[in-house]
C-alpha atoms as a PDB file:
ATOM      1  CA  UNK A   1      60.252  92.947 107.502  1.00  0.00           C
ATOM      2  CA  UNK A   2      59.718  89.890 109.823  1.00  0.00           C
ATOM      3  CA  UNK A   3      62.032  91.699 112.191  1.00  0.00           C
ATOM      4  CA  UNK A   4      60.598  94.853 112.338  1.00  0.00           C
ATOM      5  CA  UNK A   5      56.710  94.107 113.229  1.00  0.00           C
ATOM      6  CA  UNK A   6      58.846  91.536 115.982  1.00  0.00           C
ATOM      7  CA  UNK A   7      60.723  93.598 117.636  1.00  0.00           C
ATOM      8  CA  UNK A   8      57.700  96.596 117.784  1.00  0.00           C
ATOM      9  CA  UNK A   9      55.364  93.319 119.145  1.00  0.00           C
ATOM     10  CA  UNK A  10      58.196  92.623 121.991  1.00  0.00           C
ATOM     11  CA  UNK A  11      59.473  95.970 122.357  1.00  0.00           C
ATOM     12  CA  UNK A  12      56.977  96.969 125.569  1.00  0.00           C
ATOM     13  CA  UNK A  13      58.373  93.704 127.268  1.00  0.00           C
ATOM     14  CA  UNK A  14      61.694  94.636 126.679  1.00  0.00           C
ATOM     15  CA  UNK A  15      61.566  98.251 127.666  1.00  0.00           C
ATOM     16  CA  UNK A  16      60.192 100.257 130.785  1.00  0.00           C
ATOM     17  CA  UNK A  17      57.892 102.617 129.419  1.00  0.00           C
ATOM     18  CA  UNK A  18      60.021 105.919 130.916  1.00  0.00           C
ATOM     19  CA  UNK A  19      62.942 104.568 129.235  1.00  0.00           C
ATOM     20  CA  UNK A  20      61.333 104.066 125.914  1.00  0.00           C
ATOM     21  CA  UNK A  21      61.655 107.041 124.085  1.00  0.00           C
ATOM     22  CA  UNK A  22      65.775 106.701 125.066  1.00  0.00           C
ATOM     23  CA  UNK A  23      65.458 103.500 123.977  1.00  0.00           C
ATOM     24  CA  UNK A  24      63.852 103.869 120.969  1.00  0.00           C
ATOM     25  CA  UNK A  25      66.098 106.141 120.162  1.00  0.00           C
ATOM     26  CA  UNK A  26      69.033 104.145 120.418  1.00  0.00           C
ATOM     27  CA  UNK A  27      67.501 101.457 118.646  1.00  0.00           C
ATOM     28  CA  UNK A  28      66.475 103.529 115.584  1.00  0.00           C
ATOM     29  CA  UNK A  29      70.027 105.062 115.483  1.00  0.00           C
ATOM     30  CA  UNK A  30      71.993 102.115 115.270  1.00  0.00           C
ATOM     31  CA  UNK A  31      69.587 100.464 112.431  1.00  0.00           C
ATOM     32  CA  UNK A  32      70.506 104.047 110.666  1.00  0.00           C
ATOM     33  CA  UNK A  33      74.111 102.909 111.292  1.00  0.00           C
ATOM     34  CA  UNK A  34      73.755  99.304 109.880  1.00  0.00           C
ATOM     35  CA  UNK A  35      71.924 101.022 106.927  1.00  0.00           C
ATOM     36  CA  UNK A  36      74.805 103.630 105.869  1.00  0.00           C
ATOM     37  CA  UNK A  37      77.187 101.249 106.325  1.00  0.00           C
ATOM     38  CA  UNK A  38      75.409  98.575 103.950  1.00  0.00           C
ATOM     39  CA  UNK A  39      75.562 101.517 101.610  1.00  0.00           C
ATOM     40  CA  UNK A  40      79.162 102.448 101.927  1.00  0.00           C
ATOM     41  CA  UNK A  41      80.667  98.871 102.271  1.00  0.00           C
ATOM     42  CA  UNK A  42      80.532  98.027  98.400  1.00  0.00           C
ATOM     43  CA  UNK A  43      82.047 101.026  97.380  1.00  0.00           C
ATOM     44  CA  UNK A  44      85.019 101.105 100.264  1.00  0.00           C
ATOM     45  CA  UNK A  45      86.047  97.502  99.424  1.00  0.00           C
ATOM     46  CA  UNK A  46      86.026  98.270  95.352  1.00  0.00           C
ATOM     47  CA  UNK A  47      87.877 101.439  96.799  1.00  0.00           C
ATOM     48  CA  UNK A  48      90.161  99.288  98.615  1.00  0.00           C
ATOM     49  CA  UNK A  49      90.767  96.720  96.028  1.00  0.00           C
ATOM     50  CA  UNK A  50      91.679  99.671  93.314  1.00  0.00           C
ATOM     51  CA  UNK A  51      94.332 100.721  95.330  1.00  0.00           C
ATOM     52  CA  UNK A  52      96.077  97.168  96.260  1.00  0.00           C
ATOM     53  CA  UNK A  53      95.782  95.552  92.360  1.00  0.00           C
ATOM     54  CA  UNK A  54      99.218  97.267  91.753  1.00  0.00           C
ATOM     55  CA  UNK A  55     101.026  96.249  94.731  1.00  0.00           C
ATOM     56  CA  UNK A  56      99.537  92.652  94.520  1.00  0.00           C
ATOM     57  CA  UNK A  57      99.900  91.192  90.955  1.00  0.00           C
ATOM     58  CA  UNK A  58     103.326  89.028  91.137  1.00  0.00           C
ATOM     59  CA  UNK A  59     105.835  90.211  88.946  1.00  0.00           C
ATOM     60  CA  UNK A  60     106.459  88.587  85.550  1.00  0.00           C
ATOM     61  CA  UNK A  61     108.763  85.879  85.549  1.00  0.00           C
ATOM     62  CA  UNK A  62     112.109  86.716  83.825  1.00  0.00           C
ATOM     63  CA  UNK A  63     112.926  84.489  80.546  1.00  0.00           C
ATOM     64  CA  UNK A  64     116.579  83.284  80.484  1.00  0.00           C
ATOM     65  CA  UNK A  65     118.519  85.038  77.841  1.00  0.00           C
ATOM     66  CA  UNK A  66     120.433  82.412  75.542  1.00  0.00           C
ATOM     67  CA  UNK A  67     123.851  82.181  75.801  1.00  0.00           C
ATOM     68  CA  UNK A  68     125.779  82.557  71.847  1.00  0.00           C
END
């Protein structure tokens, strides 16, 4: 929140006014971005933890088999 009335406060320093609306643009487009990724991220790493737990669990140690 603190962010967002900041960088609307500074953002007619920052940018000329005949490249604000490209600006803008690209600014509002890669907060999109960050935004679908937050989204995605939890469910790509539980994705990619599903499909390592069976290559990555050690294998069970073998008992000795007493000799008669």
């Amino acid at each position: 929140m603190f962010f967002d009335v900041a960088y609307q406060a500074s953002w007619v320093r920052l940018v000329d006014r005949d490249q604000s609306l490209r600006g803008n643009s690209a600014l509002e487009g890669s907060r999109s971005a960050v935004q679908i990724g937050m989204l995605l991220s939890p469910a790509l790493m539980a994705l990619s933890l599903l499909t390592r737990v069976g290559r990555t669990l050690p294998a069970p140690p073998e008992t000795p088999v007493p000799s008669a």
